[in-house]
C-alpha atoms as a PDB file:
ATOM      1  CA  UNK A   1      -3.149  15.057  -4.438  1.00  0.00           C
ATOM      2  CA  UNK A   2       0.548  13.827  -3.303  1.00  0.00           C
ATOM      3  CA  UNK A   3       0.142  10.346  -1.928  1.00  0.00           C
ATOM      4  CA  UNK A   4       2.978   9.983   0.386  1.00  0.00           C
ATOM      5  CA  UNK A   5       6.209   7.848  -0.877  1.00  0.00           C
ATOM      6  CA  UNK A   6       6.723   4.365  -0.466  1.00  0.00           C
ATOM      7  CA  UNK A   7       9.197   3.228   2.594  1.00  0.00           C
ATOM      8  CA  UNK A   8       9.015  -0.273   2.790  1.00  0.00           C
ATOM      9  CA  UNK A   9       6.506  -3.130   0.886  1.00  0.00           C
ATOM     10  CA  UNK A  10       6.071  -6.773   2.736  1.00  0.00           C
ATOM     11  CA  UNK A  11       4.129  -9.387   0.353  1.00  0.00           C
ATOM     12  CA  UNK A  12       1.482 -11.400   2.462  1.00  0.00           C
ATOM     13  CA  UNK A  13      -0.970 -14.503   2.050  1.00  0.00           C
ATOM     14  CA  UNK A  14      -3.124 -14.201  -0.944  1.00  0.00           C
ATOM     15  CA  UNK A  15      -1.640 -12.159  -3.139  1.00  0.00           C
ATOM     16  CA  UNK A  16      -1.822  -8.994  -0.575  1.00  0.00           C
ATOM     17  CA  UNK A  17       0.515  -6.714  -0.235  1.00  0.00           C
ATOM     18  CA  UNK A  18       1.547  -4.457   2.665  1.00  0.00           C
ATOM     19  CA  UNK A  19       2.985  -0.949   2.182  1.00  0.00           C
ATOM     20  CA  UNK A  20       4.207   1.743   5.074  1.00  0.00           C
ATOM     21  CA  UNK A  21       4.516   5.165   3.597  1.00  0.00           C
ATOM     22  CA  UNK A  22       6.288   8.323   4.356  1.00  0.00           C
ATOM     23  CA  UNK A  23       4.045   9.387   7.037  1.00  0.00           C
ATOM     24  CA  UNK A  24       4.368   6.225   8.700  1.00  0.00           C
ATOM     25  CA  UNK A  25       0.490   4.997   7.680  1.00  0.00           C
ATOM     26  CA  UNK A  26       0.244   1.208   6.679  1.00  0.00           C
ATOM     27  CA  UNK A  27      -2.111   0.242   3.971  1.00  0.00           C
ATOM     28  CA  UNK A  28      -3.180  -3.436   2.549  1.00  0.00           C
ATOM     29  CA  UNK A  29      -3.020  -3.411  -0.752  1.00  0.00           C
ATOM     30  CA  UNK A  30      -5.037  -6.451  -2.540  1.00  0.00           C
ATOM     31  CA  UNK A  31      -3.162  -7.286  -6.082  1.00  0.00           C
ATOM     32  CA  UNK A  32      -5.897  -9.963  -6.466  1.00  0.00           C
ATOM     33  CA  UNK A  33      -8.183  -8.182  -8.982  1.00  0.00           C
ATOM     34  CA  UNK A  34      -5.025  -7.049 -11.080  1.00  0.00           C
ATOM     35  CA  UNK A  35      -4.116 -10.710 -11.857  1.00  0.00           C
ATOM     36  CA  UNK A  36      -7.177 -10.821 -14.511  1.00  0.00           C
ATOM     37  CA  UNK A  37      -5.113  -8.524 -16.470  1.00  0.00           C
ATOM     38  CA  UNK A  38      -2.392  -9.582 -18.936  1.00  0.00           C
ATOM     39  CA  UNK A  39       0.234  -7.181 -17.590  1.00  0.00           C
ATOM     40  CA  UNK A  40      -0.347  -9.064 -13.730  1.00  0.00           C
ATOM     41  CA  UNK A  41      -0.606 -12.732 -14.875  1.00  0.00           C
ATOM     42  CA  UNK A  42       2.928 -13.356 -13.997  1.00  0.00           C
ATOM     43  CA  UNK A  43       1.987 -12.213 -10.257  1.00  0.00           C
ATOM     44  CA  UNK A  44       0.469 -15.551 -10.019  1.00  0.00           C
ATOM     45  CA  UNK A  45       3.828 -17.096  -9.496  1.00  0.00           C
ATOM     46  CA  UNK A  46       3.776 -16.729  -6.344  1.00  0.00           C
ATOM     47  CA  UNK A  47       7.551 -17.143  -5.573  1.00  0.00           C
ATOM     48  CA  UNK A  48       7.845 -14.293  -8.063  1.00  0.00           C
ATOM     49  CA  UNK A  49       5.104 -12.549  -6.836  1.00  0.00           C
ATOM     50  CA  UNK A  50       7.072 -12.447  -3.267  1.00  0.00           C
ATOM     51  CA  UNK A  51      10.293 -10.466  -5.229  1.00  0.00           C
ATOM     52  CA  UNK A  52       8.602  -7.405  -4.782  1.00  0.00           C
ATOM     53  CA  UNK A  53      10.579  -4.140  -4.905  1.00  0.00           C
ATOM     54  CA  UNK A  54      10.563  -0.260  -3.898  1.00  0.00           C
ATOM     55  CA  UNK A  55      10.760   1.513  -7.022  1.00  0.00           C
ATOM     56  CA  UNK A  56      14.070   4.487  -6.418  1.00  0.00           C
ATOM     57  CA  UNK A  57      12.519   7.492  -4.788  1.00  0.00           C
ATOM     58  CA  UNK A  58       9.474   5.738  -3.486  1.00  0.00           C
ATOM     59  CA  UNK A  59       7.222   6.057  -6.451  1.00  0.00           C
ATOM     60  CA  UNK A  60       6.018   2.875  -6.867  1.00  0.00           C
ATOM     61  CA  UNK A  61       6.464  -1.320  -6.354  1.00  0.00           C
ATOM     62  CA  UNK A  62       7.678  -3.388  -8.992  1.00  0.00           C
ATOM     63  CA  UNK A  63       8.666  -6.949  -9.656  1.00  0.00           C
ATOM     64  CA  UNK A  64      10.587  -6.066 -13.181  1.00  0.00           C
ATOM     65  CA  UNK A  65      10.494  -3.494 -15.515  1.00  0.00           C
ATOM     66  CA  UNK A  66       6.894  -4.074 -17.074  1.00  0.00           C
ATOM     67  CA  UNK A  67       5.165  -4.992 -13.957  1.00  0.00           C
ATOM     68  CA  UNK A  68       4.401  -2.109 -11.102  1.00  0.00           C
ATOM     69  CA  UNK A  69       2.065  -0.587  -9.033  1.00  0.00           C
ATOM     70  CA  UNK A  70       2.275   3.316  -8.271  1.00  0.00           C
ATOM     71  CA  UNK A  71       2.230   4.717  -4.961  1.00  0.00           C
ATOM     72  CA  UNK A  72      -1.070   6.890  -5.552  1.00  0.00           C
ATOM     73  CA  UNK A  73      -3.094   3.344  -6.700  1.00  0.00           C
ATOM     74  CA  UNK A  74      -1.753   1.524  -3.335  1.00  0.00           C
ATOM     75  CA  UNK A  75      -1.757   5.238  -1.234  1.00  0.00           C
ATOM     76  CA  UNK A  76      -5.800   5.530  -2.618  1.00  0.00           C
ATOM     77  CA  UNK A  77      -6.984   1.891  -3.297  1.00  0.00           C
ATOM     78  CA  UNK A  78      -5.158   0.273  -0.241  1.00  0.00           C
ATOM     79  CA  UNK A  79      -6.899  -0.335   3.173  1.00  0.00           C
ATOM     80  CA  UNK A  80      -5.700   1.361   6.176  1.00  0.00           C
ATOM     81  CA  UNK A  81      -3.982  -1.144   8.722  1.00  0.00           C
END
């Protein structure tokens, strides 16, 4: 499967995150369960956890160069909105 790419990313209340795609579908993506994980602890910063970026071509979100989410996890784990 080809999710479709990543076009913009807005960061929300409670560590949610919300993602329009390349065929214009919007999906809620809840980083909440991540932040159990030593990769996602800094996410809890919330004033970092607001710098989210696109990833170049789409592929992905990222906050730095060891933190990011891929656009198949948020295209298949996210909630249509």
């Amino acid at each position: 499967m080809n999710p479709p790419k990543i076009i913009s990313v807005q960061p929300l209340d409670d560590y949610l995150l919300m993602i329009e795609f390349s065929n214009h579908e919007y999906r809620r993506y809840n980083v909440k369960p991540l932040l159990k994980k030593e990769m996602f602890a800094p996410l809890k910063n919330r004033a970092f956890f607001k710098n989210v970026q696109i990833e170049i071509g789409g592929y992905a979100v990222s906050w730095n160069e060891d933190i990011d989410i891929s656009e198949y996890e948020l295209w298949v784990n996210g909630k249509p909105s």
